[in-house]
C-alpha atoms as a PDB file:
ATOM      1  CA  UNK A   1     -94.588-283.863 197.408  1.00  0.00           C
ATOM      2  CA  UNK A   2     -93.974-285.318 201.062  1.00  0.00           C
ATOM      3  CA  UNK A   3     -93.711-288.512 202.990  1.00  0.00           C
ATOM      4  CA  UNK A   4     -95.621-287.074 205.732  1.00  0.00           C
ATOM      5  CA  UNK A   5     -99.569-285.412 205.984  1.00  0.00           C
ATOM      6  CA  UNK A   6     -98.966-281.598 206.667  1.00  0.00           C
ATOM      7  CA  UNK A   7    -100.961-281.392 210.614  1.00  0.00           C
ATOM      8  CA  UNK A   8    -102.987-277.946 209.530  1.00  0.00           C
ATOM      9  CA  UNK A   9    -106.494-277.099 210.128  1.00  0.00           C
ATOM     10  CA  UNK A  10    -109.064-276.448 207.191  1.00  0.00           C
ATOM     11  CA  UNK A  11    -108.330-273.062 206.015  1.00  0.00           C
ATOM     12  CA  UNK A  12    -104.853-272.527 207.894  1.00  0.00           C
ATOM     13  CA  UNK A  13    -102.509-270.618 205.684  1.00  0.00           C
ATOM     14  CA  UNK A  14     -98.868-271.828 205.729  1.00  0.00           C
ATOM     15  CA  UNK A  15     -95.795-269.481 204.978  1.00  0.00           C
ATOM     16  CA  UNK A  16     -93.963-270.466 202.038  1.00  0.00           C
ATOM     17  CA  UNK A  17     -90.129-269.874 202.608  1.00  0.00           C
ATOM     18  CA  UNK A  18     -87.468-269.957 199.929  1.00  0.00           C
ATOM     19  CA  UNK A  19     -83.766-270.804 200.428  1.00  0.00           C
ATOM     20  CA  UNK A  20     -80.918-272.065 198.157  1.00  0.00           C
ATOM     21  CA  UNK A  21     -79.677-274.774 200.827  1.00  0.00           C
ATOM     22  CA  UNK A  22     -81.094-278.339 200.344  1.00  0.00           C
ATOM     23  CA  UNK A  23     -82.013-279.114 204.366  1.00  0.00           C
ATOM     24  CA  UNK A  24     -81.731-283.328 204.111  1.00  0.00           C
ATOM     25  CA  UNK A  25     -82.176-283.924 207.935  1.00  0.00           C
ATOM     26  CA  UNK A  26     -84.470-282.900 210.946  1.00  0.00           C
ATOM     27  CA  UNK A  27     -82.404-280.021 212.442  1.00  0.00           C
ATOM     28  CA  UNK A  28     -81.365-278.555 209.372  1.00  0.00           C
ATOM     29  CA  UNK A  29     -81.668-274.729 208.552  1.00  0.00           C
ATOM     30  CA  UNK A  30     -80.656-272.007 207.017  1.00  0.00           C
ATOM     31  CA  UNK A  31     -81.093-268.677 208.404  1.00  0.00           C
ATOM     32  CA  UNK A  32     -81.097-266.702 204.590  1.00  0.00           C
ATOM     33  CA  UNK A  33     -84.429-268.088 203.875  1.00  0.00           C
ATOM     34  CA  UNK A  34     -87.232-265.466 202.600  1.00  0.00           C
ATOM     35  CA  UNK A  35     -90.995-265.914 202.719  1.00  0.00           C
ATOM     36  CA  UNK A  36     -92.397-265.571 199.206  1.00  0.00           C
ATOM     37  CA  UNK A  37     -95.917-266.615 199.615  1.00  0.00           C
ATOM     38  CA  UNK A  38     -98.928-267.385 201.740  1.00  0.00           C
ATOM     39  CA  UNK A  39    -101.033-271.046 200.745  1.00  0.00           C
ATOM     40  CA  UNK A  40    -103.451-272.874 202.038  1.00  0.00           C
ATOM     41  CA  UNK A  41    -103.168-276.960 201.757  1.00  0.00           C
ATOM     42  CA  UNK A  42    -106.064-278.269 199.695  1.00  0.00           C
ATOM     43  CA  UNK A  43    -106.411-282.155 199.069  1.00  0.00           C
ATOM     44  CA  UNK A  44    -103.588-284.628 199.672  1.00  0.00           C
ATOM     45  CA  UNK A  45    -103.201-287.461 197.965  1.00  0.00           C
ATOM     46  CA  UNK A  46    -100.989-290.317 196.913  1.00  0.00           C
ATOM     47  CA  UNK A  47     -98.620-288.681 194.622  1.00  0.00           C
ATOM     48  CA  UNK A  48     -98.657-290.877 190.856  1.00  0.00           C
ATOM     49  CA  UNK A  49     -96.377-290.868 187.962  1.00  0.00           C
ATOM     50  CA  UNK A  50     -98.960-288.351 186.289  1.00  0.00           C
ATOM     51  CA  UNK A  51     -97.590-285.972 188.975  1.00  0.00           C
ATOM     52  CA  UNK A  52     -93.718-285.940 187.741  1.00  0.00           C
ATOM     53  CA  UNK A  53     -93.659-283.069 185.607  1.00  0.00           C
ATOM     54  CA  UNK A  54     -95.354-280.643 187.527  1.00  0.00           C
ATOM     55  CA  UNK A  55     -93.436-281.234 190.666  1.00  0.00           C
ATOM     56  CA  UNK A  56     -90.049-281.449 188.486  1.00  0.00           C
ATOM     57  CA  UNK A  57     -89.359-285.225 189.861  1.00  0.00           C
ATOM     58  CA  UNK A  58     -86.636-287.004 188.555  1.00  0.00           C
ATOM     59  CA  UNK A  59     -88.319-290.411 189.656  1.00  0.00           C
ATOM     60  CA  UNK A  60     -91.121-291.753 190.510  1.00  0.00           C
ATOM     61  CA  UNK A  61     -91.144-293.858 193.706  1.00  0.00           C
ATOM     62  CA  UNK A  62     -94.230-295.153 195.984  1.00  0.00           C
ATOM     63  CA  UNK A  63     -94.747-293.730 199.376  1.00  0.00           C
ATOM     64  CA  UNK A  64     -94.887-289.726 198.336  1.00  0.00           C
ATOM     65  CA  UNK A  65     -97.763-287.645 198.816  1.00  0.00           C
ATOM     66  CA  UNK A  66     -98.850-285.140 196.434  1.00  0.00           C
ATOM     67  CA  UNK A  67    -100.184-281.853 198.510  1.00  0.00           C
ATOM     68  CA  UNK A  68    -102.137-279.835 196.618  1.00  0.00           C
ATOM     69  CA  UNK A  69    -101.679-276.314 196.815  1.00  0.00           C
ATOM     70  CA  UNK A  70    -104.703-273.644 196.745  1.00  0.00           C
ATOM     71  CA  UNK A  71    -104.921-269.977 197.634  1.00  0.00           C
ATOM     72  CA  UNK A  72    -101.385-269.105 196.569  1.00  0.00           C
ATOM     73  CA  UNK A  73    -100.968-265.603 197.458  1.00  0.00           C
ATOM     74  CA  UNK A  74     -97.292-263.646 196.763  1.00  0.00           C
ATOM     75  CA  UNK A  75     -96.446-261.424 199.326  1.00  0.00           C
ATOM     76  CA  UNK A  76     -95.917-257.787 198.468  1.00  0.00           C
ATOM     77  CA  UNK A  77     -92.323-258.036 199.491  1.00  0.00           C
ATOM     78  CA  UNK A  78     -90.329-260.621 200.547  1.00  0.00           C
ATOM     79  CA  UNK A  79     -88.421-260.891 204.238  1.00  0.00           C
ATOM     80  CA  UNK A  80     -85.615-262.968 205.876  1.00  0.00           C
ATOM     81  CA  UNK A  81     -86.555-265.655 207.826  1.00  0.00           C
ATOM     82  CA  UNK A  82     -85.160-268.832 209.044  1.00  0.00           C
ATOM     83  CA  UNK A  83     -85.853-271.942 206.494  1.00  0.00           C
ATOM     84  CA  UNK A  84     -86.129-274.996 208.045  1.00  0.00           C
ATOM     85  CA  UNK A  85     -87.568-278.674 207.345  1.00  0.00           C
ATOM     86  CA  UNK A  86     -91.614-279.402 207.907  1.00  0.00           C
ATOM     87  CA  UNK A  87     -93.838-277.038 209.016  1.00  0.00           C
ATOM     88  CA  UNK A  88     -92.519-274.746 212.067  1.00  0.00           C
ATOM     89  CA  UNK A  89     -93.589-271.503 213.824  1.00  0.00           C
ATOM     90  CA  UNK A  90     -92.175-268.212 213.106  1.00  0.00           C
ATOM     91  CA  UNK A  91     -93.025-264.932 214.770  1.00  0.00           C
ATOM     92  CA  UNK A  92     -94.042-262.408 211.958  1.00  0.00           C
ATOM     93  CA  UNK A  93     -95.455-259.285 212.262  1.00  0.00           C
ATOM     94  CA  UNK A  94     -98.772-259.200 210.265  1.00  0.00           C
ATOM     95  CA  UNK A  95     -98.314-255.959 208.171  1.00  0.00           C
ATOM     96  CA  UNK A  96     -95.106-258.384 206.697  1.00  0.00           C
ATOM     97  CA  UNK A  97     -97.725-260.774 205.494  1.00  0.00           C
ATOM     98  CA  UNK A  98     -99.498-258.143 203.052  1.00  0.00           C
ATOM     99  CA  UNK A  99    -100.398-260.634 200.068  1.00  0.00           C
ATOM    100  CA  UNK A 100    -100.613-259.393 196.029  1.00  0.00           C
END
Protein backbone atom coordinates (compact mmCIF):
# COMPACT_ATOMS: atom_id res chain seq x y z
CA UNK A 1 0.00 0.00 0.00
CA UNK A 2 1.17 3.63 -1.14
CA UNK A 3 0.11 7.22 -1.18
CA UNK A 4 1.39 7.61 -4.56
CA UNK A 5 0.47 5.67 -8.27
CA UNK A 6 3.70 3.62 -9.12
CA UNK A 7 4.70 5.66 -12.92
CA UNK A 8 5.37 2.04 -14.82
CA UNK A 9 4.31 1.01 -18.16
CA UNK A 10 1.88 -2.06 -18.77
CA UNK A 11 3.98 -5.03 -18.40
CA UNK A 12 7.19 -3.28 -16.78
CA UNK A 13 8.66 -5.54 -14.18
CA UNK A 14 9.87 -3.78 -10.99
CA UNK A 15 12.77 -5.17 -8.71
CA UNK A 16 11.66 -6.03 -5.39
CA UNK A 17 14.44 -5.13 -2.79
CA UNK A 18 14.52 -6.23 0.82
CA UNK A 19 16.23 -4.41 3.72
CA UNK A 20 15.82 -4.38 7.56
CA UNK A 21 16.00 -0.38 7.77
CA UNK A 22 12.58 1.42 7.80
CA UNK A 23 13.55 4.46 5.07
CA UNK A 24 10.74 7.28 6.49
CA UNK A 25 11.99 10.18 4.20
CA UNK A 26 12.91 10.95 0.46
CA UNK A 27 16.72 10.46 0.58
CA UNK A 28 16.76 7.61 2.71
CA UNK A 29 18.76 4.33 1.96
CA UNK A 30 20.39 1.64 2.92
CA UNK A 31 23.08 0.16 0.98
CA UNK A 32 22.52 -3.80 2.56
CA UNK A 33 19.40 -4.13 0.63
CA UNK A 34 19.00 -7.49 -1.57
CA UNK A 35 16.69 -8.02 -4.53
CA UNK A 36 14.41 -10.97 -3.82
CA UNK A 37 11.98 -10.82 -6.60
CA UNK A 38 10.86 -9.58 -9.97
CA UNK A 39 6.74 -8.22 -10.19
CA UNK A 40 4.82 -6.66 -12.37
CA UNK A 41 2.09 -3.94 -10.97
CA UNK A 42 -1.40 -5.13 -11.83
CA UNK A 43 -4.52 -2.94 -10.79
CA UNK A 44 -4.34 -0.12 -8.24
CA UNK A 45 -6.88 0.79 -6.29
CA UNK A 46 -8.11 2.60 -3.23
CA UNK A 47 -6.84 0.49 -0.49
CA UNK A 48 -10.20 -0.54 2.08
CA UNK A 49 -10.37 -1.95 5.48
CA UNK A 50 -10.93 -5.46 3.70
CA UNK A 51 -7.24 -4.97 2.73
CA UNK A 52 -5.71 -4.88 6.49
CA UNK A 53 -4.80 -8.31 6.98
CA UNK A 54 -3.14 -9.11 3.97
CA UNK A 55 -0.93 -6.11 3.94
CA UNK A 56 -0.30 -6.61 7.89
CA UNK A 57 -1.78 -2.89 8.64
CA UNK A 58 -2.13 -1.87 11.98
CA UNK A 59 -4.80 0.83 10.89
CA UNK A 60 -6.82 1.66 8.52
CA UNK A 61 -6.67 5.28 7.28
CA UNK A 62 -8.11 6.97 3.90
CA UNK A 63 -5.76 8.15 1.28
CA UNK A 64 -3.65 4.63 0.73
CA UNK A 65 -3.59 2.81 -2.36
CA UNK A 66 -3.68 -0.81 -2.56
CA UNK A 67 -1.17 -2.01 -5.58
CA UNK A 68 -1.82 -5.17 -6.62
CA UNK A 69 0.89 -7.37 -7.24
CA UNK A 70 1.00 -10.01 -10.29
CA UNK A 71 3.79 -12.01 -11.87
CA UNK A 72 5.79 -12.48 -8.68
CA UNK A 73 8.82 -14.21 -9.72
CA UNK A 74 11.81 -15.15 -6.89
CA UNK A 75 15.04 -14.76 -8.17
CA UNK A 76 17.35 -17.74 -8.19
CA UNK A 77 19.67 -16.00 -5.81
CA UNK A 78 19.54 -13.00 -4.15
CA UNK A 79 22.24 -9.86 -4.57
CA UNK A 80 23.19 -6.62 -2.69
CA UNK A 81 21.83 -3.66 -3.83
CA UNK A 82 21.06 -0.29 -2.59
CA UNK A 83 17.32 -0.02 -0.97
CA UNK A 84 15.88 3.08 -1.27
CA UNK A 85 12.27 4.82 -1.11
CA UNK A 86 9.83 4.72 -4.47
CA UNK A 87 10.75 3.29 -7.45
CA UNK A 88 14.53 4.08 -8.63
CA UNK A 89 17.00 2.75 -11.26
CA UNK A 90 19.63 0.32 -10.57
CA UNK A 91 22.20 -1.04 -12.98
CA UNK A 92 21.95 -4.95 -12.89
CA UNK A 93 23.43 -7.26 -14.97
CA UNK A 94 20.67 -9.47 -16.55
CA UNK A 95 22.07 -13.03 -15.86
CA UNK A 96 21.47 -11.56 -11.88
CA UNK A 97 17.83 -11.35 -12.72
CA UNK A 98 17.42 -15.26 -13.47
CA UNK A 99 13.77 -15.77 -11.93
CA UNK A 100 12.48 -19.41 -10.21
Amino acid sequence: MRRWLPNLDAGEDLLIVENQRFLEKDGDYDPDGYAVALVRIGRVRPFTRDDMKAACASYFEDGWLAWEITHMRPLEKTFQVVAARKIYSVDVESECLIAM
